[in-house]
N, C-alpha and C. Protein backbone atom coordinates (compact mmCIF):
# COMPACT_ATOMS: atom_id res chain seq x y z
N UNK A 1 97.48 117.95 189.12
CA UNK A 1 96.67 117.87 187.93
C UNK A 1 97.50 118.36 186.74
N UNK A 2 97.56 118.10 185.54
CA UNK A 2 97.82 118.24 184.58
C UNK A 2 96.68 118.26 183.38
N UNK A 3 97.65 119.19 181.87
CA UNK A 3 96.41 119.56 181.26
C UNK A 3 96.85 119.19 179.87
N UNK A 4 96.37 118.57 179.08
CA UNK A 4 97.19 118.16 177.72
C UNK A 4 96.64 119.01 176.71
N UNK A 5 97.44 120.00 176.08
CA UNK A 5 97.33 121.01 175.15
C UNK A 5 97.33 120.13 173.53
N UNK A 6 96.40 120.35 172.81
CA UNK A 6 96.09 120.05 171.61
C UNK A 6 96.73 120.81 170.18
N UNK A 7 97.27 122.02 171.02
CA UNK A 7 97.66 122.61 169.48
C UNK A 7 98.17 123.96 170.13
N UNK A 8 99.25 124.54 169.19
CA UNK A 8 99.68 125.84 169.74
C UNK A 8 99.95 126.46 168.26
N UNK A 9 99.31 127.32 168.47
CA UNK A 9 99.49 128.25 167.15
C UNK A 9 99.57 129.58 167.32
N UNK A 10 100.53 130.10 166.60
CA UNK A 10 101.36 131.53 166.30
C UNK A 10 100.54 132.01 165.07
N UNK A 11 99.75 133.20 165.19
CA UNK A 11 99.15 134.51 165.05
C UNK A 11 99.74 135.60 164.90
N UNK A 12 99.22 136.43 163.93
CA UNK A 12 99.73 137.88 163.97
C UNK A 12 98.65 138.56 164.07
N UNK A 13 98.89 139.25 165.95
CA UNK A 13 97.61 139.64 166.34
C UNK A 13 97.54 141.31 166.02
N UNK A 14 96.75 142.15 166.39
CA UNK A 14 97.61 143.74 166.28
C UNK A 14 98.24 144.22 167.29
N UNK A 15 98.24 143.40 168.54
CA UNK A 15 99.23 143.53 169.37
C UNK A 15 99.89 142.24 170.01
N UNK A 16 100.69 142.52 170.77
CA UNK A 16 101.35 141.03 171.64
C UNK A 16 100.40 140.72 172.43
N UNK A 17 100.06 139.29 172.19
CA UNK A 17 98.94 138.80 172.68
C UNK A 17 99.24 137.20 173.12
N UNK A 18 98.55 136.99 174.03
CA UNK A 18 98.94 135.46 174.15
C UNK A 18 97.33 134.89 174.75
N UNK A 19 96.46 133.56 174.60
CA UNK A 19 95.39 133.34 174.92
C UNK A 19 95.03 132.03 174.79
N UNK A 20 94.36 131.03 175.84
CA UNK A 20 93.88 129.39 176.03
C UNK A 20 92.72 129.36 175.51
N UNK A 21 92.41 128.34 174.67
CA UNK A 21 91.23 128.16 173.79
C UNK A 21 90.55 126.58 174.36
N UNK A 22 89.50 126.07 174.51
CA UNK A 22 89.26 124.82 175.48
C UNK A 22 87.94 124.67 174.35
N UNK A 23 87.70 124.26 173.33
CA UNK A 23 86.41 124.19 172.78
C UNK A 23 86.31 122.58 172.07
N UNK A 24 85.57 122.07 172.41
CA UNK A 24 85.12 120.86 172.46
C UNK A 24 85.99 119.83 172.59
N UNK A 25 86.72 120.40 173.71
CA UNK A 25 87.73 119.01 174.33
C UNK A 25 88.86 119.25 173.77
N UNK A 26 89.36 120.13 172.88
CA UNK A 26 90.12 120.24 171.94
C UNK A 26 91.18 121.71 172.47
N UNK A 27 91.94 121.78 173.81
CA UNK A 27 92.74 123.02 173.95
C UNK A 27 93.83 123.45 173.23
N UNK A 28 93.86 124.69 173.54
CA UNK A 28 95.06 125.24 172.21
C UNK A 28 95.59 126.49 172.90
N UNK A 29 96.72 126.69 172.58
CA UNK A 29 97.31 128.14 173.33
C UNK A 29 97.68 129.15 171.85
N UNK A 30 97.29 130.14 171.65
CA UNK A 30 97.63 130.92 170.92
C UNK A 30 98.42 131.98 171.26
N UNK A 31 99.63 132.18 170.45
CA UNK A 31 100.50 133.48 170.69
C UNK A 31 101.01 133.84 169.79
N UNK A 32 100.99 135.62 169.97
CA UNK A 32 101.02 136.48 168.79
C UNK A 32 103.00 136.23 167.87
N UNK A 33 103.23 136.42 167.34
CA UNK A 33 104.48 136.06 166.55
C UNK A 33 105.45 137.03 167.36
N UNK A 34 104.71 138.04 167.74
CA UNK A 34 105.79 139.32 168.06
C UNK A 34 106.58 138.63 169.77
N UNK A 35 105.41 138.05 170.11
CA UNK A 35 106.37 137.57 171.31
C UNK A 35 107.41 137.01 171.22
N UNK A 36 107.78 135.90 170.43
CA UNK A 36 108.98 135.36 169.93
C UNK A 36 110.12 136.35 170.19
N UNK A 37 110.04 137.96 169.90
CA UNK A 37 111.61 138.87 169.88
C UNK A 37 111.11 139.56 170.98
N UNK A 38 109.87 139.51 171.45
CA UNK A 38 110.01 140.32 172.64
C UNK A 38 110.17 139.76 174.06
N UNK A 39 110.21 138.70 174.13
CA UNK A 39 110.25 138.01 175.39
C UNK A 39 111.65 136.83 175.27
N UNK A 40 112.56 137.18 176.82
CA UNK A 40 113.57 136.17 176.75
C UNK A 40 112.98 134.66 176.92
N UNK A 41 113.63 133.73 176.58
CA UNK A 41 113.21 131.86 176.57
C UNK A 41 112.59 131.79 177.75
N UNK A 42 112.94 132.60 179.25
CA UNK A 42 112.14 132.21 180.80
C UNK A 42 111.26 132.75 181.01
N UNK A 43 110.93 134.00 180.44
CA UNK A 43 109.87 134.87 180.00
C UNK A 43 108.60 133.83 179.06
N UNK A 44 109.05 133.41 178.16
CA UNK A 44 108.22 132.69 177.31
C UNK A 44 107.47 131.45 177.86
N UNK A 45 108.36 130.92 178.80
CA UNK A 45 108.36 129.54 179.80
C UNK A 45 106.76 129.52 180.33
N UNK A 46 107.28 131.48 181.14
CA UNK A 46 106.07 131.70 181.86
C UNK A 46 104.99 131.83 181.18
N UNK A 47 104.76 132.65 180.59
CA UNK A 47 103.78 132.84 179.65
C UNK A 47 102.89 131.84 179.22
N UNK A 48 104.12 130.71 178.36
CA UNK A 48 102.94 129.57 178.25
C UNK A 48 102.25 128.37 179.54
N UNK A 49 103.26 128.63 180.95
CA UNK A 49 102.64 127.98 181.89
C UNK A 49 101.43 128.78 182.10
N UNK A 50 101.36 129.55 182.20
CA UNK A 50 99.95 130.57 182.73
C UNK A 50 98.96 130.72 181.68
N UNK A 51 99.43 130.37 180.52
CA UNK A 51 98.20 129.95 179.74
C UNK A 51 98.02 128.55 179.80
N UNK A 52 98.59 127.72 180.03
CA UNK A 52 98.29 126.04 180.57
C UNK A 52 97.55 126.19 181.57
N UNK A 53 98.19 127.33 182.98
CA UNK A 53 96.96 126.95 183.83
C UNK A 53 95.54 127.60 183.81
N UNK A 54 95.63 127.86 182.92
CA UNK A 54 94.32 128.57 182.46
C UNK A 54 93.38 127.53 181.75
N UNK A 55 94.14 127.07 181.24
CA UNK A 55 93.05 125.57 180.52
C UNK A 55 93.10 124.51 181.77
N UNK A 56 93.84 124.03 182.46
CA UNK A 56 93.72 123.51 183.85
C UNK A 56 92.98 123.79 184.70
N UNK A 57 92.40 125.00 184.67
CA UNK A 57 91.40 125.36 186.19
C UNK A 57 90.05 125.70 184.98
N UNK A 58 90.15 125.43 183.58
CA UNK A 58 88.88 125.60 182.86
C UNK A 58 88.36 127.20 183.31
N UNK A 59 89.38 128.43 183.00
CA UNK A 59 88.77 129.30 183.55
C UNK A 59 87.92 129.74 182.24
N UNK A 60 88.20 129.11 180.90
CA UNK A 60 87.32 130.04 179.88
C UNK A 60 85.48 129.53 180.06
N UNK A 61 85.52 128.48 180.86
CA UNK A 61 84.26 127.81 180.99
C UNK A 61 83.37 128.50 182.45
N UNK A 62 84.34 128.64 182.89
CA UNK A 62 83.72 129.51 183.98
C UNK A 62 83.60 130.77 184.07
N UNK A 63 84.03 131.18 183.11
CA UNK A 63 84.34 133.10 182.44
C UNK A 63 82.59 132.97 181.60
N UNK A 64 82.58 131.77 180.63
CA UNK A 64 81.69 131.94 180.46
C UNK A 64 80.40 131.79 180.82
N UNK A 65 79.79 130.87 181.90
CA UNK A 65 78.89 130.68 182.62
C UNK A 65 78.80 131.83 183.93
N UNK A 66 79.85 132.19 184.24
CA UNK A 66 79.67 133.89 184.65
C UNK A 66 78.74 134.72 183.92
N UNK A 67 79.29 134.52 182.97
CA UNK A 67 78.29 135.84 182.06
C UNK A 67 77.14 135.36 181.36
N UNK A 68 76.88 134.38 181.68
CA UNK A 68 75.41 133.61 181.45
C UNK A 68 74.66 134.10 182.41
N UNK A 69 75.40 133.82 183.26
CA UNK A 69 74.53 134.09 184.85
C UNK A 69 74.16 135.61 185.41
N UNK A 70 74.94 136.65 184.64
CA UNK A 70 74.98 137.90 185.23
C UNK A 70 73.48 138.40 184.39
C-alpha cells in the first residue's frame, strides 16, 4: 500500500516536532524547522517515513473515533 502526501510544511513549533495531518482527503506532514540542524539526512528519511505511515494505516482517524468511543 502506498500513501500520496498532499503537502509538507515546515513550522516553527516551540519544540522539535514532527506530525501527519489526513483532513478531508487532503494529507500533509508537518515538521518543526529545528529538525532540519538537528537530525542527519537518514535520520530525517526516517522520520518522514513514520509520519507517511501514519497517514497509511489512517491512525489520526482511528485516534479519533477512539476517543469518540471512550
Amino acid at each position: 500500500m502506498s500513501v500520496e502526501c498532499s503537502g509538507l510544511h515546515v513550522a516553527r513549533l516551540e519544540m522539535p516536532n514532527a506530525f501527519a495531518l489526513d483532513t478531508s482527503g487532503r494529507s500533509t506532514v508537518v515538521l518543526d524547522a529545528s529538525l532540519f540542524r538537528l537530525l542527519d539526512g537518514r535520520e530525517l528519511e526516517a522520520l518522514l517515513a513514520h509520519e507517511l505511515a501514519h497517514l497509511e494505516r489512517h491512525d489520526g482517524f482511528i485516534r479519533s473515533v477512539a476517543i469518540a468511543l471512550s
